[in-house]
Protein backbone atom coordinates (compact mmCIF):
# COMPACT_ATOMS: atom_id res chain seq x y z
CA UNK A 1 116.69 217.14 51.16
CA UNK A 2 119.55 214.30 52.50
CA UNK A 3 120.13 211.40 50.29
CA UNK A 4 121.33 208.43 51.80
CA UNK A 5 123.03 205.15 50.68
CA UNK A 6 121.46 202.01 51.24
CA UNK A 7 122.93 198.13 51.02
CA UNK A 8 126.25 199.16 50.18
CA UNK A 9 128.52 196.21 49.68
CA UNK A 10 132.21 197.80 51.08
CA UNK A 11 135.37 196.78 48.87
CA UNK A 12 138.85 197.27 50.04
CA UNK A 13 141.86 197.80 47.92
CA UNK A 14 145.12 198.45 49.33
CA UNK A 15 148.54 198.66 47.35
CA UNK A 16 151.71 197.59 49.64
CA UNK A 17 155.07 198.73 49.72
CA UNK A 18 157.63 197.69 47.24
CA UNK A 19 159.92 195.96 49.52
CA UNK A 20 157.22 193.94 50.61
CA UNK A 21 156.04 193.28 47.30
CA UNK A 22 159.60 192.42 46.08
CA UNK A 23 159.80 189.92 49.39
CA UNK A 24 156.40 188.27 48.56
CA UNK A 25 156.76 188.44 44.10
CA UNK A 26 160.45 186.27 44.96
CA UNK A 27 159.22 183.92 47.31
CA UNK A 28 156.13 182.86 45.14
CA UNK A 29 158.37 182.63 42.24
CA UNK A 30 160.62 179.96 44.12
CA UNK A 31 157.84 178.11 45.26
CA UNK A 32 156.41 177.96 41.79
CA UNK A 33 160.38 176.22 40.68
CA UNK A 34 159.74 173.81 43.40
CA UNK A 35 158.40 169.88 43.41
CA UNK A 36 155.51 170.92 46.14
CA UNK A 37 154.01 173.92 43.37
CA UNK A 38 153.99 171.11 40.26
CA UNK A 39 152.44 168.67 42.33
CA UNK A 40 149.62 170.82 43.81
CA UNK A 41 148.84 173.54 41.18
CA UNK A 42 146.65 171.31 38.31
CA UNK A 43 144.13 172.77 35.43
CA UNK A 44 141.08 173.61 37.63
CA UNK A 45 138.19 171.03 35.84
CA UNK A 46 135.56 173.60 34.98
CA UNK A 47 137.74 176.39 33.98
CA UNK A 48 140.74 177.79 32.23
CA UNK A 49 143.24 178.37 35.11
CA UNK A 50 145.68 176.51 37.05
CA UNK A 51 145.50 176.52 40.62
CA UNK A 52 146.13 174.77 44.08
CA UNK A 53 142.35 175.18 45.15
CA UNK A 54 141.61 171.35 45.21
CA UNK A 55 144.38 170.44 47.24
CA UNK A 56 142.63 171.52 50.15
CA UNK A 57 145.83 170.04 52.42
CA UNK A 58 147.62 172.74 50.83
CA UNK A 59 148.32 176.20 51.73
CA UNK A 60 150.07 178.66 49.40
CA UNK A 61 151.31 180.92 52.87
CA UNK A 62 152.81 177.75 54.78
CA UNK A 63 153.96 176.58 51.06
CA UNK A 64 156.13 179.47 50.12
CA UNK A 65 156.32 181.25 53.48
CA UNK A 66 154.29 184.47 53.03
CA UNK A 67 154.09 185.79 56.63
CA UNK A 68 154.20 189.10 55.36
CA UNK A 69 151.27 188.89 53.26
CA UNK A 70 149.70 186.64 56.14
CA UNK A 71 150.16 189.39 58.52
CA UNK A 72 148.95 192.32 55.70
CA UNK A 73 145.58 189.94 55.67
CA UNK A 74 145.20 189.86 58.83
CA UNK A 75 145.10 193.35 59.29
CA UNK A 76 143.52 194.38 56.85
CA UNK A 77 140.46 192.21 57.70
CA UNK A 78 140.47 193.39 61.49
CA UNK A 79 140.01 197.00 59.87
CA UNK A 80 137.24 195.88 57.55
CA UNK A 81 135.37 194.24 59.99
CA UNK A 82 135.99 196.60 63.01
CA UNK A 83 136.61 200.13 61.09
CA UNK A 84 134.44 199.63 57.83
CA UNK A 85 131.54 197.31 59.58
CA UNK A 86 131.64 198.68 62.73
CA UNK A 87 131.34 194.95 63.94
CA UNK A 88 132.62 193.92 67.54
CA UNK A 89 136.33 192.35 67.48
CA UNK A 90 136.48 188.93 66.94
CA UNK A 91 139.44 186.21 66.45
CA UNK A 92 139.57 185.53 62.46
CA UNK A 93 141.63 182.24 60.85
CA UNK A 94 142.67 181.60 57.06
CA UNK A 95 140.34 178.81 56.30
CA UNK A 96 142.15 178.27 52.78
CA UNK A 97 144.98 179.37 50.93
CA UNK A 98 145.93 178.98 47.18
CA UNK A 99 147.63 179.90 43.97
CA UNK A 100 146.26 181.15 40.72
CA UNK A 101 147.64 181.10 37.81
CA UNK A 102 146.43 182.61 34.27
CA UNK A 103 148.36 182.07 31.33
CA UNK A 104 146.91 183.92 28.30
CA UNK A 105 143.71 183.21 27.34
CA UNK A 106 142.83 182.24 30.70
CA UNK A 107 139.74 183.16 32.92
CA UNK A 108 137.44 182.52 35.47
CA UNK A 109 133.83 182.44 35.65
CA UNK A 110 131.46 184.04 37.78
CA UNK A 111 131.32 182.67 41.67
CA UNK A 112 131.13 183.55 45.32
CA UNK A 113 133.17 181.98 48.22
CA UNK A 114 129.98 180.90 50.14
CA UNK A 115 130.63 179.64 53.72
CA UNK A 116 133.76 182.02 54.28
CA UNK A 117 133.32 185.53 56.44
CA UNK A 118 136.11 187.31 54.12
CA UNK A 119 138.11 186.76 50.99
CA UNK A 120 140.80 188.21 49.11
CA UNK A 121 143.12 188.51 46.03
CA UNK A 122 146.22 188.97 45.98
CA UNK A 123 148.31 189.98 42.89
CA UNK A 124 152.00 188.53 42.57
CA UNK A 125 152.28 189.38 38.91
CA UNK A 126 149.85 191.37 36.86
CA UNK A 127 150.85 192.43 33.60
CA UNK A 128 148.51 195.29 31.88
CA UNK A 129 145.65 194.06 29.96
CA UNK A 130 145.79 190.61 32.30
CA UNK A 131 142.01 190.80 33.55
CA UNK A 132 140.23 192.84 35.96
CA UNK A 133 138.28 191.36 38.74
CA UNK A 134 134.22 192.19 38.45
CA UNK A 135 131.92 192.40 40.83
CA UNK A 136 128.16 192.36 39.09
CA UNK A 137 125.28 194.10 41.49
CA UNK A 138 125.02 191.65 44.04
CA UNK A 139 121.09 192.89 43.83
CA UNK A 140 119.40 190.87 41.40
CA UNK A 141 116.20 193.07 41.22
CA UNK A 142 118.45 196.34 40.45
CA UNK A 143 120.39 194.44 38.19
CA UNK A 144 116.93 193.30 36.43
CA UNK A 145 115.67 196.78 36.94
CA UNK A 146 118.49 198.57 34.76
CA UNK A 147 118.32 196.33 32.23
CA UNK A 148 115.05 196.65 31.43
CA UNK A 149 114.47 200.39 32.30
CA UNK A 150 118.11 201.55 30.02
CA UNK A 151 118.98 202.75 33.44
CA UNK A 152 122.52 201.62 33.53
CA UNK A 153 125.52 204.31 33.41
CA UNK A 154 129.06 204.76 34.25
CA UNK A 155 128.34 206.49 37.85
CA UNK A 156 128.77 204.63 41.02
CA UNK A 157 124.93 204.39 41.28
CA UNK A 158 123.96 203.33 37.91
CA UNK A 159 126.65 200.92 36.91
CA UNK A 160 125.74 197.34 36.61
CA UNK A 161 129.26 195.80 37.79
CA UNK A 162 132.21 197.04 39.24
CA UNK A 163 135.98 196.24 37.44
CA UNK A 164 139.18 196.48 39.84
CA UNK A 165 142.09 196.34 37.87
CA UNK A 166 144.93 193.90 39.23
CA UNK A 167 148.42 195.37 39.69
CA UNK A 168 151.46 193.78 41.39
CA UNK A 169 151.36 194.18 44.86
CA UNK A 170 147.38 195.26 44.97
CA UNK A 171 145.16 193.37 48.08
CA UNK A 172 141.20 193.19 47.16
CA UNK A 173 139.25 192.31 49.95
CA UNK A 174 135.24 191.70 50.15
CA UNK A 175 132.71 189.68 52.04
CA UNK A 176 132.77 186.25 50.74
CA UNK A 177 128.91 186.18 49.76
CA UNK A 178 129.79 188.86 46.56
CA UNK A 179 129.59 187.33 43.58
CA UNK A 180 132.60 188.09 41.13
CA UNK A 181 134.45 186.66 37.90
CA UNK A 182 137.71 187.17 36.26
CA UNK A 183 137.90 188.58 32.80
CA UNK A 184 140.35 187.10 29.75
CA UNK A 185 144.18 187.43 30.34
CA UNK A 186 144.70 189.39 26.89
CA UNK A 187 148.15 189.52 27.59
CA UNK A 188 151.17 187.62 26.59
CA UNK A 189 152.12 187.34 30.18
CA UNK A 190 151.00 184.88 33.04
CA UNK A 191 148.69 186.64 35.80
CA UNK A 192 149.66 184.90 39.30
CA UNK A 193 147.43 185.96 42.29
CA UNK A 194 146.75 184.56 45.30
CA UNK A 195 143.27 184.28 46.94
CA UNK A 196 142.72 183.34 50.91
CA UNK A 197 139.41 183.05 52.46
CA UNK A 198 138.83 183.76 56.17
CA UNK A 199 136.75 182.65 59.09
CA UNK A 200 135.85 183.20 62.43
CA UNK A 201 138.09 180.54 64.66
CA UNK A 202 135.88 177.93 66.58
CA UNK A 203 136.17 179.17 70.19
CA UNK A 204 137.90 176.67 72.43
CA UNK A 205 135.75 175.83 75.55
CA UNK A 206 137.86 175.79 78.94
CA UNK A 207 139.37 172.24 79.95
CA UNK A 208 139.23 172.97 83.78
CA UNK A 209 135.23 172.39 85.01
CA UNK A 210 133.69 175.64 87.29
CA UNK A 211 131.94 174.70 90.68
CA UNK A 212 128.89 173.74 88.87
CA UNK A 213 130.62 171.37 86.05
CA UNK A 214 132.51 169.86 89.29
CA UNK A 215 128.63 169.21 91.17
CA UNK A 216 127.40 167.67 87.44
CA UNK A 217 130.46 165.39 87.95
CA UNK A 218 130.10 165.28 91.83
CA UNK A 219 126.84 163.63 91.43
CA UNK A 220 127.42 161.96 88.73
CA UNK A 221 129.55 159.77 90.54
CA UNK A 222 127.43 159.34 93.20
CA UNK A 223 125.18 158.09 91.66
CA UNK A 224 126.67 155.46 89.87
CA UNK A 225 128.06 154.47 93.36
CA UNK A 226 124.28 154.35 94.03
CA UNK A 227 123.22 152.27 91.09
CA UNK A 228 126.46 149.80 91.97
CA UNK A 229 124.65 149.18 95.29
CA UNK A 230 121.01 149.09 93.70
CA UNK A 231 119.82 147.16 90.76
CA UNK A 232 116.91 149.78 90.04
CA UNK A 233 119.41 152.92 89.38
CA UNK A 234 120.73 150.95 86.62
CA UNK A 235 117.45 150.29 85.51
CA UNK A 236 116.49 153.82 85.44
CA UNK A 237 120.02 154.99 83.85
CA UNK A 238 118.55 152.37 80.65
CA UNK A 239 115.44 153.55 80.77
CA UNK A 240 116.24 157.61 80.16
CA UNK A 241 118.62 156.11 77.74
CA UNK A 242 115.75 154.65 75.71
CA UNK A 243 114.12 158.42 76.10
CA UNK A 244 116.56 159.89 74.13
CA UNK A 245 117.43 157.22 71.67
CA UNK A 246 114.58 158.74 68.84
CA UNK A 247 115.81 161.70 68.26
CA UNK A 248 118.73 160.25 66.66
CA UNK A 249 116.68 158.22 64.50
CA UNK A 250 115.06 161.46 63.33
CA UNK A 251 118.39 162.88 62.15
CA UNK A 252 118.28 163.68 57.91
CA UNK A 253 119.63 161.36 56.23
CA UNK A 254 123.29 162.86 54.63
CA UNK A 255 124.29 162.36 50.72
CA UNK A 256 126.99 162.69 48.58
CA UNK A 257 125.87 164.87 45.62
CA UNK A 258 127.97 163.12 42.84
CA UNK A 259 127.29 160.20 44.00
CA UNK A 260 123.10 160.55 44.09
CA UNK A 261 123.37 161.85 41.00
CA UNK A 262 125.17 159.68 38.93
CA UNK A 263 124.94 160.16 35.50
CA UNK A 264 124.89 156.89 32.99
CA UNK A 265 127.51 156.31 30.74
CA UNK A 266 125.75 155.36 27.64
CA UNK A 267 123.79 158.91 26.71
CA UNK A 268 121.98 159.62 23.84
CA UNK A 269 120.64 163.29 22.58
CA UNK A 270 117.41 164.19 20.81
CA UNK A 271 117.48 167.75 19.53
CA UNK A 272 113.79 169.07 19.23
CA UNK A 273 113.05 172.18 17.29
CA UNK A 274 109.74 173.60 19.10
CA UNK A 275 108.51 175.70 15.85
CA UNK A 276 111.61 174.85 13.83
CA UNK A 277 113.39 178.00 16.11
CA UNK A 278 113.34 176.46 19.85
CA UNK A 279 116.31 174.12 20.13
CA UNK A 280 115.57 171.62 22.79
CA UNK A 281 118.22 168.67 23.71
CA UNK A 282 116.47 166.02 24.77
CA UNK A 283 118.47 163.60 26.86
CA UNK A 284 116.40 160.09 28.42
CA UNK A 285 117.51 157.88 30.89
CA UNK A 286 120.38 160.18 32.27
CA UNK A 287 120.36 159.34 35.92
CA UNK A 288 121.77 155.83 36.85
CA UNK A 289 119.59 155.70 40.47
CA UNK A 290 116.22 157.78 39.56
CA UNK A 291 114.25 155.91 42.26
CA UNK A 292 117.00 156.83 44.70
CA UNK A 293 116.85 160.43 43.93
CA UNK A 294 112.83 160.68 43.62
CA UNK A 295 113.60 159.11 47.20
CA UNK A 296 115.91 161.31 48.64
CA UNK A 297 115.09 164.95 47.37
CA UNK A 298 111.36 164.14 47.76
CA UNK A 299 111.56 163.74 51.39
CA UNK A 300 113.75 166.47 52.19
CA UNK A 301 112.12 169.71 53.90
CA UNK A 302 111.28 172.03 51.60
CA UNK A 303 111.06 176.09 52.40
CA UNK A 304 108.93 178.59 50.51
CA UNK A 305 109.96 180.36 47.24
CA UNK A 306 108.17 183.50 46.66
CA UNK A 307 105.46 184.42 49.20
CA UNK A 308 104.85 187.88 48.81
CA UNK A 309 102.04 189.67 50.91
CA UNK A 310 98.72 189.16 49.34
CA UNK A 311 99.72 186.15 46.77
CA UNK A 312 98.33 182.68 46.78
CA UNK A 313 101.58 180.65 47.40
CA UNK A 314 100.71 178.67 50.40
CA UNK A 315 96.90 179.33 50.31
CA UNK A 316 96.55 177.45 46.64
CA UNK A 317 99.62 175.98 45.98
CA UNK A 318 102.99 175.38 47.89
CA UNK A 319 105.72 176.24 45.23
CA UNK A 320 109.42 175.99 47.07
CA UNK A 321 112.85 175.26 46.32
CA UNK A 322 115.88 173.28 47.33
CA UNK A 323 119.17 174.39 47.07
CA UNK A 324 122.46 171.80 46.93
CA UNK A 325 125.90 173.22 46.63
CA UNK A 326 127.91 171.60 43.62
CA UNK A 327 131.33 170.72 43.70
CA UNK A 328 133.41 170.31 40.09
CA UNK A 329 134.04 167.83 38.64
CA UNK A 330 130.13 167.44 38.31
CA UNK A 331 128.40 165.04 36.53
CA UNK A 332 125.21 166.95 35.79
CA UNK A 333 127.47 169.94 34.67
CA UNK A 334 129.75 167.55 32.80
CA UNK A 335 126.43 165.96 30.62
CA UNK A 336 125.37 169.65 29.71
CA UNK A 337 128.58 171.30 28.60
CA UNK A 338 129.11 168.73 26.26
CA UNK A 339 125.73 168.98 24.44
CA UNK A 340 125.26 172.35 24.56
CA UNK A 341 129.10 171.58 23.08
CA UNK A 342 127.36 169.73 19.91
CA UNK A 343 124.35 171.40 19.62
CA UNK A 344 125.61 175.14 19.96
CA UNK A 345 129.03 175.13 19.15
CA UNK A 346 129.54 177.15 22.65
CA UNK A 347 131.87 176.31 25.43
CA UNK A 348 130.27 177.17 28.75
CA UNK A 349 130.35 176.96 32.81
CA UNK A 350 128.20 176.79 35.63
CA UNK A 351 126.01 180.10 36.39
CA UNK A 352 126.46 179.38 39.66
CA UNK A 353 127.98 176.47 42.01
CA UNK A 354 124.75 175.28 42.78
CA UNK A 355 121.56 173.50 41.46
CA UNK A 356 118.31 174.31 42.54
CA UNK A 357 115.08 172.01 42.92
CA UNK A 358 111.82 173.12 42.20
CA UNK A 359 108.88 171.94 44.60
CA UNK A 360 105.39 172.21 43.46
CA UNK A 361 101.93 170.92 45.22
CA UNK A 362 99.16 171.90 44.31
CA UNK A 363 96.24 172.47 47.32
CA UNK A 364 93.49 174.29 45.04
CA UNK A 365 92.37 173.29 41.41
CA UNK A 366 94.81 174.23 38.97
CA UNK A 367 93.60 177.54 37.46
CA UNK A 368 95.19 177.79 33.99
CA UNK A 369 97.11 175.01 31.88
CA UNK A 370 100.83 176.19 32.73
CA UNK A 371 102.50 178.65 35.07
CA UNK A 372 103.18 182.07 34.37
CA UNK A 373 106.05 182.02 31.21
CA UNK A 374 109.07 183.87 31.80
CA UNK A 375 113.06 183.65 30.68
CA UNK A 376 116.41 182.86 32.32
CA UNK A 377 118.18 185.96 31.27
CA UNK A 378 118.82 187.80 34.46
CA UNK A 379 122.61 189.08 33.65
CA UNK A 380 124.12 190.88 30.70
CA UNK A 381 126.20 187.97 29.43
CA UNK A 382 126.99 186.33 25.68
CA UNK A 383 124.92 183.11 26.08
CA UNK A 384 122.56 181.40 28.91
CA UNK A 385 121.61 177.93 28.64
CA UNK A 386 118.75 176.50 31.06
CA UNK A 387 118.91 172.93 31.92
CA UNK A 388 116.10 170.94 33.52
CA UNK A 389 116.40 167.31 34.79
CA UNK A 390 112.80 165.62 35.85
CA UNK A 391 112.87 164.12 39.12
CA UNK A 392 109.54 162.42 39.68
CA UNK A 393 109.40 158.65 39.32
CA UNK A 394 107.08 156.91 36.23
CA UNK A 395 104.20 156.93 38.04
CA UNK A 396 104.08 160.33 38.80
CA UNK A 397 105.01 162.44 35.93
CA UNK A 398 102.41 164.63 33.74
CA UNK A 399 102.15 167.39 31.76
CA UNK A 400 106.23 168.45 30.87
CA UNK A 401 108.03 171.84 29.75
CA UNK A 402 106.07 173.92 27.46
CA UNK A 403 107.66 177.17 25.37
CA UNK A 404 105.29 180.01 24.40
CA UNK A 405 105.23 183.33 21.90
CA UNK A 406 104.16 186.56 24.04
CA UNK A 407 101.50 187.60 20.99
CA UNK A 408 101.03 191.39 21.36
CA UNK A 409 104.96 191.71 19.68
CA UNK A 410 105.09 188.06 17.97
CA UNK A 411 108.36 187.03 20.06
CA UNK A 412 109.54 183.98 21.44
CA UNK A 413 111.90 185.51 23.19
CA UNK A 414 111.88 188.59 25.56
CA UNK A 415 112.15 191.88 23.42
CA UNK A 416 111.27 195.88 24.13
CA UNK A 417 107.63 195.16 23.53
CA UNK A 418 107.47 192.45 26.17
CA UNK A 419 109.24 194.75 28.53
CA UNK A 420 107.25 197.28 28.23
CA UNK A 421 104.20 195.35 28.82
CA UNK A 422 105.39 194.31 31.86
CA UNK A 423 106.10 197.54 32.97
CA UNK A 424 102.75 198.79 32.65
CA UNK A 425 100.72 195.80 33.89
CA UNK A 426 103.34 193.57 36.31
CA UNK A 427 100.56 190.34 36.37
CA UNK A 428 102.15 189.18 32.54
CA UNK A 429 105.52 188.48 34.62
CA UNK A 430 106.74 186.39 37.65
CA UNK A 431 105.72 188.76 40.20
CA UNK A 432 105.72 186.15 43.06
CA UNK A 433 101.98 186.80 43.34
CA UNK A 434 100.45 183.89 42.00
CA UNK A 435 101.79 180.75 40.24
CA UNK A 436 99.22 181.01 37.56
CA UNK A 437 98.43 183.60 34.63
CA UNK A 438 94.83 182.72 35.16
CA UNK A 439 94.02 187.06 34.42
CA UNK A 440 96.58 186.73 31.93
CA UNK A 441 96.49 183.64 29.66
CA UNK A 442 95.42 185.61 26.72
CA UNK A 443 98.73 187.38 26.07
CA UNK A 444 100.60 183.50 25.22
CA UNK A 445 100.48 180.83 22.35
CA UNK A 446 101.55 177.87 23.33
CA UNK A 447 104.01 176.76 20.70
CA UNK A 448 105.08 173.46 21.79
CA UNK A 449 106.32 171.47 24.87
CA UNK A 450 108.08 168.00 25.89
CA UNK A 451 107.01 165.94 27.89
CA UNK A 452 107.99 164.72 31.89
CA UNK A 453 109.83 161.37 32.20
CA UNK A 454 111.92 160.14 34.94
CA UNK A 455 115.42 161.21 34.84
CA UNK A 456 114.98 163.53 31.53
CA UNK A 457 117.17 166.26 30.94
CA UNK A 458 115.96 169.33 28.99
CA UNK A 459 118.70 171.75 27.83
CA UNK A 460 117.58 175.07 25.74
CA UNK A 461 118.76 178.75 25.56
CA UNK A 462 117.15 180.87 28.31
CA UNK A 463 116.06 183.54 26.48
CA UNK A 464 112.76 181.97 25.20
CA UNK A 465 109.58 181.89 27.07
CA UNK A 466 108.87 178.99 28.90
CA UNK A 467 106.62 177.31 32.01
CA UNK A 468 105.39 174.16 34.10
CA UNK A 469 102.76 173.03 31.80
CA UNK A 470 100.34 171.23 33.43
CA UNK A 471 97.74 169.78 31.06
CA UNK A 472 95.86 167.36 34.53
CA UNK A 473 94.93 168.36 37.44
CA UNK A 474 97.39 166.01 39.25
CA UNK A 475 100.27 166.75 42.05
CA UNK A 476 98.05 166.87 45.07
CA UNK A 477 99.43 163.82 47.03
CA UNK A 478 102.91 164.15 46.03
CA UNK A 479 105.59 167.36 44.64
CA UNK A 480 106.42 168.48 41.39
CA UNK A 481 110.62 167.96 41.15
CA UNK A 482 112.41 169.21 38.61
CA UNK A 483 115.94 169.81 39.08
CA UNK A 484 117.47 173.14 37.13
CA UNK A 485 120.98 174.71 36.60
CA UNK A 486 122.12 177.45 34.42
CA UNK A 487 124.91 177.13 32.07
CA UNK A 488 126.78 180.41 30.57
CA UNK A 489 128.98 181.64 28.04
C-alpha cells in the first residue's frame, strides 16, 4: 500500500549566518534612531503593532540598506519556486517592504497577503516567548472536519495550525495566499521583524518594431497620405472610430470602497434579546448613500456560490456572492468594533480583509419559510461576531434575519448533539445542495427574527443558528443583498 500527500502548502525556514545577522540586527537598529523610521513607522489602525506598511512610498531595504537580506530573499525565493515548486524560472521583484514592530502585549490578527506571489518574515530581534507565527489549515473543510470529528492531534497530519517560532536571524517564507496571524508578545522585550512581499516583474516589451510592426507603421502612413489626398479615407478612419467607441461605454463602473460605504455620523444602537439569550445590535440608518450602494453592488456581475452536482442552485434559485477587498481604516469595521465594544465588553478585528455580499433570486416558488440555519464558527478562536448590513432599497426589502433552536438537543447554538446529527444525515446542514430545508424544516423552532430595512446593520455572536427568513414569496425581479463580515476575538 503507498500513501501519498496531497495539497501540501510548502513553508521555508532558513536561519542565516551570524555575521550576516549582526550586519542586518545593526543596520535596522540605526534606521529605527533615525528621522525617516519615526516618521514612517505609526500604530497600524486595526491592530496592536507599529509598522511602516501604510507608507507604501516606503521601503524598509532602500531605508536602512539591507542588500544582504535583499539578496538572501531573493534567493531563497528562486529556490522555492524553482527547487520546491518545480515551476519554470521567472524574474521576481519586491513589491513592498516594511518594518514591524511588537512591543509587549502586541499582536497581529489573522490575514493573507492576497495579490503577492511570495512573502516573508524576517526576524531582527526576537526575544523568547515574543510570538510565534501560525499558519491555520488553509483547508476550510479539514479544518471543519477535525473539529467536529475530535480528529485534531499534534502530528503533521492531524494538527489544525502550524506555529514557527521567531528567532533572530530566522527567514519564513510561504505563498502569499496562506492565511497566518501573530500570537501575543509575552515578553518584556520588543519583537522587530521585517516582512517583504514579492511579485513577478511586468515584462518590458521591446522598443525597436520587427518587420511586421515596421509594415503596421509602413501602411499606416500611407494611408494617411491617402486620406490627405481623399476626403473619403478620412471619412472611413471616423467611421471605424465610431465602431469601437461602445465598448468603452461598457467598461464597469470603478468605486472607492470607503467612500460607497460611508457610514453616518450620528448612530444609534438597539440591542434585541431574541428569547432573552440572542443578543442582537440593531443599528438603522447606518449608510449615508443607501440608494447609491443598492445602485452600485446591485448591478455588478455576480458568480455562483455553491453549485454542487445534483443541487438546485441555478435550476430554482441563483444564490451568489460578491467579494470586495477592505482596506483599514474601514468604516463598516470601525461601526462594529465599537458596539460589539459596548455590548460585549470584547475588543475585536476583522476575520478577514474582506466583506462579502450575498446575492439571492429566486426562479422557483420558495419552498420553506427561511434557508437552511447554520453558524459562523468555522475556526477554533475565543469569540466570533457576525455582522450583516441590508442592502436593498425600501421598496424592496421583506422578510429579515431569523435565529432558530435545533430541537432534537434544545440548543441555540451548535453543540455535540447537533454535530452528530449532521453527521449522520448531511441535509440538516449547508451542504451546498439546496438553499432550502424543505425535507428538513421539522428539526428548527423559529425563535425570533428582525426585520430587513435599508442600510440596517445586524451584529450578533456567530455561534447561534441563524438564516434568510423569507416569510413572501418576493425577490423574483430583483436580488436579495445583504452585505456580511466577521469580526473576532
Amino acid at each position: 500500500m503507498s500513501v501519498d500527500l496531497f495539497f501540501g502548502a510548502p513553508l521555508v525556514v532558513q536561519d542565516v549566518e551570524q555575521d550576516v545577522r549582526d550586519q542586518i540586527h545593526a543596520k535596522v537598529l540605526a534606521y529605527l534612531e533615525s528621522a525617516k523610521a519615526k516618521e514612517d513607522i505609526t500604530p497600524a489602525p486595526e491592530e496592536s503593532v507599529a509598522t511602516s506598511f501604510y507608507r507604501r512610498d516606503a521601503s524598509i531595504l532602500a531605508d536602512a540598506g539591507l542588500d544582504e537580506l535583499e539578496s538572501m530573499v531573493f534567493a531563497a525565493a528562486k529556490s522555492y519556486l524553482e527547487r520546491t515548486l518545480k515551476l519554470p524560472p521567472r524574474t521576481l521583484e519586491i513589491e513592498h517592504a516594511w518594518i514591524n514592530v511588537f512591543e509587549p502585549g502586541s499582536q497581529e490578527g489573522q490575514h493573507a497577503h492576497d495579490g503577492s506571489l511570495l512573502s516573508c518574515s524576517y526576524y531582527v530581534e526576537a526575544p523568547e516567548d515574543c510570538g510565534c507565527i501560525v499558519f491555520p489549515d488553509p483547508i476550510g473543510a479539514r479544518r471543519s472536519y477535525r473539529e467536529f470529528t475530535k480528529t485534531s492531534g499534534s502530528e503533521l497530519l492531524t494538527r489544525r495550525e502550524m506555529a514557527v517560532e521567531p528567532r533572530p536571524g530566522r527567514l519564513v517564507m510561504f505563498e502569499s495566499w496562506m492565511p497566518h496571524y501573530i500570537q501575543c508578545n509575552k515578553s518584556d522585550k520588543v519583537r522587530i521583524s521585517i516582512a517583504i512581499n514579492l511579485r513577478e516583474a511586468v515584462r518590458q516589451e521591446a522598443s525597436v518594431p520587427g518587420p511586421a510592426a515596421a509594415a503596421v507603421q509602413n501602411g499606416a502612413a500611407e494611408q494617411n497620405g491617402a486620406a490627405e489626398q481623399n476626403g473619403a479615407a478620412v471619412q472611413n478612419d471616423a467611421a471605424r472610430s465610431t465602431v469601437r467607441s461602445p465598448s468603452a461605454q461598457m467598461q464597469p463602473r470603478p468605486f472607492l470602497f470607503n467612500e460607497l460605504f460611508a457610514v453616518n455620523a450620528d448612530l444609534h444602537l438597539d440591542l434585541q434579546a431574541i428569547e432573552d439569550k440572542i443578543p442582537v445590535a440593531v443599528i438603522d440608518n447606518l449608510l449615508q448613500d443607501p440608494e447609491r450602494v443598492r445602485e452600485v453592488i446591485g448591478s455588478a456581475p455576480a458568480a455562483n456560490w455553491k453549485h454542487e452536482p445534483g443541487g438546485r442552485n441555478f435550476a430554482d434559485y441563483y444564490d451568489c456572492r460578491l467579494r470586495f477587498p477592505i482596506r483599514y481604516p474601514n468604516p463598516l469595521v470601525s461601526v462594529a468594533q465599537h458596539a460589539i465594544g459596548r455590548v460585549s465588553n470584547v475588543k475585536t478585528r476583522p476575520a478577514d480583509p474582506s466583506v462579502d455580499v450575498n446575492w439571492f433570486m429566486q426562479i422557483s416558488e420558495k419552498r420553506a419559510d427561511f434557508a437552511v440555519p447554520h453558524n459562523d464558527i468555522t475556526e477554533k478562536i475565543i469569540r466570533s461576531f457576525t455582522c450583516i448590513v441590508y442592502l436593498n432599497g425600501a421598496d424592496e426589502c421583506s422578510g429579515g434575519t431569523a435565529f432558530f433552536r435545533f430541537r432534537p438537543s434544545g440548543s441555540l447554538i451548535l453543540d455535540e448533539g447537533y454535530a452528530k446529527a449532521v453527521n449522520e444525515d448531511p441535509r440538516i446542514g449547508e451542504s451546498g445542495l439546496d438553499y432550502w430545508p424543505e425535507e428538513t424544516v421539522e428539526f428548527w423552532d423559529h425563535v425570533g427574527s428582525i426585520g430587513m430595512a435599508p442600510g440596517r446593520m445586524l451584529i450578533f455572536p456567530s455561534e447561534y443558528f441563524h438564516a434568510a427568513w423569507h416569510p413572501l414569496n418576493s425577490f423574483y425581479e430583483f436580488p436579495r443583498l445583504t452585505l456580511a463580515f466577521w469580526m473576532i476575538a
